[in-house]
Protein backbone atom coordinates (compact mmCIF):
# COMPACT_ATOMS: atom_id res chain seq x y z
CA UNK A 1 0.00 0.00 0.00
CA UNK A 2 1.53 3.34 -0.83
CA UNK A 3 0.74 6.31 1.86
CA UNK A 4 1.51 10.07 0.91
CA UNK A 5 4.61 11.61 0.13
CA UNK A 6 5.74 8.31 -1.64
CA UNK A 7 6.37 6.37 1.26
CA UNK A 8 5.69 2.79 1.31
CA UNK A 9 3.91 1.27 4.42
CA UNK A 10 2.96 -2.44 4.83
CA UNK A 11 -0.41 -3.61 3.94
CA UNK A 12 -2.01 -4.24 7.43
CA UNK A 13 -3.39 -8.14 7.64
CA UNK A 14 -7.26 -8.31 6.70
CA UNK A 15 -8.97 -9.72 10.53
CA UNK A 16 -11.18 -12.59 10.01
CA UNK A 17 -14.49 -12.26 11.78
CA UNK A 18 -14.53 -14.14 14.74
CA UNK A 19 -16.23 -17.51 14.19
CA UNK A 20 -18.07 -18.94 17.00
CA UNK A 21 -17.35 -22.21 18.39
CA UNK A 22 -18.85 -24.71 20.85
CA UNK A 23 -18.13 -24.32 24.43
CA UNK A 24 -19.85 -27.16 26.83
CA UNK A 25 -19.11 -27.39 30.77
CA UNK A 26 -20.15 -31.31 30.68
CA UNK A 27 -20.14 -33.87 28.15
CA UNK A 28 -21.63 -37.30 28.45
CA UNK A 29 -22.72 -38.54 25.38
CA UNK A 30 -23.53 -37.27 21.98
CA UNK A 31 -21.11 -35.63 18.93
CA UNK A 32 -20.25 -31.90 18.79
CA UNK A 33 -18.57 -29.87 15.67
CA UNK A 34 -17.45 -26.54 14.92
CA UNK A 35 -15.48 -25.07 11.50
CA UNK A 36 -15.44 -24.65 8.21
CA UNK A 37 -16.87 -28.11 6.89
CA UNK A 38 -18.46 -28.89 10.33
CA UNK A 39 -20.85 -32.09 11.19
CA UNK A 40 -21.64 -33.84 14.11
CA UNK A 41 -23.29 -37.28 14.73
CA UNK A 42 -24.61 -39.47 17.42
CA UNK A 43 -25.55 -43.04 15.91
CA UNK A 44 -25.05 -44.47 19.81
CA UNK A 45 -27.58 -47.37 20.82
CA UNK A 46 -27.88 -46.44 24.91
CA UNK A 47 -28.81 -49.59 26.45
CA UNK A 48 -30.73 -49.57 30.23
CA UNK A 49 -32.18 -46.50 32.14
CA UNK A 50 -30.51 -43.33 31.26
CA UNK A 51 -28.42 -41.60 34.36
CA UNK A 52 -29.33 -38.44 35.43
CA UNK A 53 -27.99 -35.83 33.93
CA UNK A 54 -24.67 -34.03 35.96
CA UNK A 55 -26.04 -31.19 37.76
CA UNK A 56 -25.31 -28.16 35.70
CA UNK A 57 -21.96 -25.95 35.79
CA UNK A 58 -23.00 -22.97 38.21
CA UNK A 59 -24.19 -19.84 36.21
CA UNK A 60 -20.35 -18.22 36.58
CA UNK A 61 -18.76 -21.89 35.33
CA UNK A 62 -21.22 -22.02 31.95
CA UNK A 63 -19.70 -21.99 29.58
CA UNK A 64 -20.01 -18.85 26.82
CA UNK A 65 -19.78 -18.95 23.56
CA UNK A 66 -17.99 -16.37 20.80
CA UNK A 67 -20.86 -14.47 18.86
CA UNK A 68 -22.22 -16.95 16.32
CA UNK A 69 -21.33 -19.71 18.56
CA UNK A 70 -23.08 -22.39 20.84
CA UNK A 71 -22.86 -22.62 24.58
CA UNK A 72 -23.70 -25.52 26.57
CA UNK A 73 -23.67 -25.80 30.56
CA UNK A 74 -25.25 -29.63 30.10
CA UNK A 75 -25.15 -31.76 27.40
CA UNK A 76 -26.12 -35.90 27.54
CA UNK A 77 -26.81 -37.18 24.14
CA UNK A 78 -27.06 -35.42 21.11
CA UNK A 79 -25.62 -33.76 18.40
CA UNK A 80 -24.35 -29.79 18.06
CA UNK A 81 -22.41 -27.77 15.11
CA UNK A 82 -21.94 -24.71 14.14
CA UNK A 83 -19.75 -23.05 11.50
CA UNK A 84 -20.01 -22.82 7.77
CA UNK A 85 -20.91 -26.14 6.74
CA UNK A 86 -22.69 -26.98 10.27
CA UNK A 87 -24.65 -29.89 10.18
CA UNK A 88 -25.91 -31.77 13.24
CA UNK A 89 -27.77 -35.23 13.17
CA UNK A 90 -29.13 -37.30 16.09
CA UNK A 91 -29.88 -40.95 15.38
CA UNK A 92 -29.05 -42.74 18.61
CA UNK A 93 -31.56 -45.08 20.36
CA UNK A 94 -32.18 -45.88 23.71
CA UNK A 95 -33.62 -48.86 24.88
CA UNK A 96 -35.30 -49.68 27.98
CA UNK A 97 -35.42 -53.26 29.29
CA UNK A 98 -38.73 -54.21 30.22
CA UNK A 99 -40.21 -56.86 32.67
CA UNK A 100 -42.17 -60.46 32.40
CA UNK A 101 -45.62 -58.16 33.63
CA UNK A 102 -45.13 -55.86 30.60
CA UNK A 103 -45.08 -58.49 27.99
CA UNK A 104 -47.63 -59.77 29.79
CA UNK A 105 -49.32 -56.72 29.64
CA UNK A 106 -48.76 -56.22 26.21
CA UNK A 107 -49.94 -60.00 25.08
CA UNK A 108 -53.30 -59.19 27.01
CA UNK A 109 -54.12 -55.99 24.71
CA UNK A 110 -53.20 -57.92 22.12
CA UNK A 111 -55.60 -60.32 22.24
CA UNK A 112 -58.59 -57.52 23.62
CA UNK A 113 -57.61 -55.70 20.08
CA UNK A 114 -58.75 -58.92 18.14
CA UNK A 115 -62.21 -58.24 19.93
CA UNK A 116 -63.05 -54.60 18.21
CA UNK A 117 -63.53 -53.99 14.98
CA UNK A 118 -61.17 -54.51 12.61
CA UNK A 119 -60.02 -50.94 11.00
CA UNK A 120 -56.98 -49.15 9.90
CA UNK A 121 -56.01 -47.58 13.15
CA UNK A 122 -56.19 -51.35 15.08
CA UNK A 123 -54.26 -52.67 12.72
CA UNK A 124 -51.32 -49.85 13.19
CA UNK A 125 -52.04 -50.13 16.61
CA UNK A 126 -51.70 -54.35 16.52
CA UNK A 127 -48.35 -53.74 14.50
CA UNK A 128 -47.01 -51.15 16.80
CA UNK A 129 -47.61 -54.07 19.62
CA UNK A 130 -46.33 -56.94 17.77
CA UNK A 131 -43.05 -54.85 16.91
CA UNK A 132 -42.75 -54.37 20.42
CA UNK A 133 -43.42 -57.92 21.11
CA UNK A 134 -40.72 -59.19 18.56
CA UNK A 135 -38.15 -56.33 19.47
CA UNK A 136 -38.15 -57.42 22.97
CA UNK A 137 -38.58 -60.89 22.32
CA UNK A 138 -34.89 -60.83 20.49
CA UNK A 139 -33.27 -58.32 23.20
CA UNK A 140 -35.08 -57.91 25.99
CA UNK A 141 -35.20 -54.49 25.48
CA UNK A 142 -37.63 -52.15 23.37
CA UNK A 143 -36.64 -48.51 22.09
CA UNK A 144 -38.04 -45.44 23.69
CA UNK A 145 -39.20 -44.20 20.32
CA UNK A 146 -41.38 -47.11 20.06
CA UNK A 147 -42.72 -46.68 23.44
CA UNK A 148 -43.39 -43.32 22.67
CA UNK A 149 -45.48 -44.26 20.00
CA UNK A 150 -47.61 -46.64 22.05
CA UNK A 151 -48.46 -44.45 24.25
CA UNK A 152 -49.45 -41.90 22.03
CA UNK A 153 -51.48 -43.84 20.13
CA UNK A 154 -52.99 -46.02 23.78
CA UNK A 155 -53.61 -42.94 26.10
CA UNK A 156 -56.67 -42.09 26.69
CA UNK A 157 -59.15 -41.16 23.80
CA UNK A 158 -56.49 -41.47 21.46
CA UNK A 159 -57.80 -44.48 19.23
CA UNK A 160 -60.94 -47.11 20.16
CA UNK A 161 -57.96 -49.11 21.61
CA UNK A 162 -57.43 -46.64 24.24
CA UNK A 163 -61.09 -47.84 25.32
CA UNK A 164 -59.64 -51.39 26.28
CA UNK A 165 -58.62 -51.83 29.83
CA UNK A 166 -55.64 -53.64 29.16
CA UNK A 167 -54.81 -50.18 27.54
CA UNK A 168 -54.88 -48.16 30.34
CA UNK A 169 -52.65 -50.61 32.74
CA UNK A 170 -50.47 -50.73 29.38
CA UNK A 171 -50.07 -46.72 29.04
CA UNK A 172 -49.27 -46.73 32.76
CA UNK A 173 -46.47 -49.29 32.76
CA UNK A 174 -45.01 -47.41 29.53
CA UNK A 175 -45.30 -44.18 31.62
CA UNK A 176 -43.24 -45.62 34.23
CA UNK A 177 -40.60 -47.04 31.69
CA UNK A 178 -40.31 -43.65 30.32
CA UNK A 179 -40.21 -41.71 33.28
CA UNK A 180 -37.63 -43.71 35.39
C-alpha cells in the first residue's frame, strides 16, 4: 500500500471475523462440531435406564460462547455444530429393558384388540404391539421411540384401543418405563 509523500507502508493483515465455536461445561454422550466443513453425529444405541444428567456448571462456570457460537452448561446425548458447513444429526436409540408383567401386559391388549372392529387404526395399533413384542422378544429391550409411539397412540381417547382396559394398565407401565 503506498501512503503520501511516496512512502511505502505495509499492507495491514485483513482480521477474520470471529467464528463462534462450541463451548460445553459437561459432556456425556452425543457428537459436537465446529469449522469450516463442520458435522456432528450421534448413531449411539444407549442400552438400560438413562443416568441423570450431571447437575449443571453454576451460572459463573457455563460456559459462553464467541458471537455466532453455541454454549452448553449440560449436554447428555445429542448432536451440536456450528460453522459454515454446520450440520448436526441425532440418530441414537435408547432402549429400555422391560419386565415379564409388561409383555404380559402387552400380550393381554393384544388379544382384547382382536375383539373390536377390525379398522386401519387397530391394525397400526396391533403392528405397533407386535413390533414391540418381537423387538423385545430378540433383546429384551424395546426402544423409547417405540414406546413413545404406544403411548401416544394407547392414552386415553387417542384411538378405540385406548377404550380397552388392558390399555390403560399398558399406558401406565409405559409411563413408568419412560419416566424412570
Amino acid at each position: 500500500m503506498t501512503a503520501g509523500h511516496g512512502e511505502q507502508q505495509e499492507e495491514e493483515p485483513a482480521v477474520a471475523p470471529a467464528q463462534g465455536g462450541i463451548s460445553i461445561g459437561v459432556l456425556t454422550g452425543g457428537a459436537v462440531a465446529a469449522g469450516e466443513g463442520a458435522t456432528a453425529e450421534d448413531r449411539s444405541r444407549r442400552a438400560g435406564r438413562p443416568e441423570p444428567p450431571p447437575a449443571p456448571p453454576a451460572p459463573s462456570a457455563t460456559p459462553r460462547a464467541a458471537p455466532g457460537g453455541i454454549g452448553i452448561g449440560v449436554m447428555t446425548g445429542g448432536a451440536a455444530a456450528t460453522g459454515r458447513g454446520a450440520r448436526a444429526l441425532d440418530a441414537s436409540e435408547e432402549l429400555i429393558g422391560v419386565s415379564a408383567e409388561f409383555r404380559t401386559a402387552l400380550g393381554t391388549l393384544r388379544e382384547q384388540l382382536r375383539l373390536l372392529s377390525p379398522s386401519d387404526e387397530t391394525s397400526e395399533v396391533d403392528a405397533g404391539l407386535a413390533g414391540a413384542e418381537e423387538e423385545i422378544g430378540a433383546t429384551g429391550q424395546v426402544r423409547r421411540e417405540r414406546l413413545q409411539w404406544l403411548r401416544e397412540r394407547l392414552d386415553v381417547g387417542a384411538t378405540a384401543a385406548a377404550g380397552l382396559a388392558s390399555a390403560g394398565a399398558l399406558v401406565e407401565q409405559i409411563t413408568q418405563l419412560l419416566t424412570g
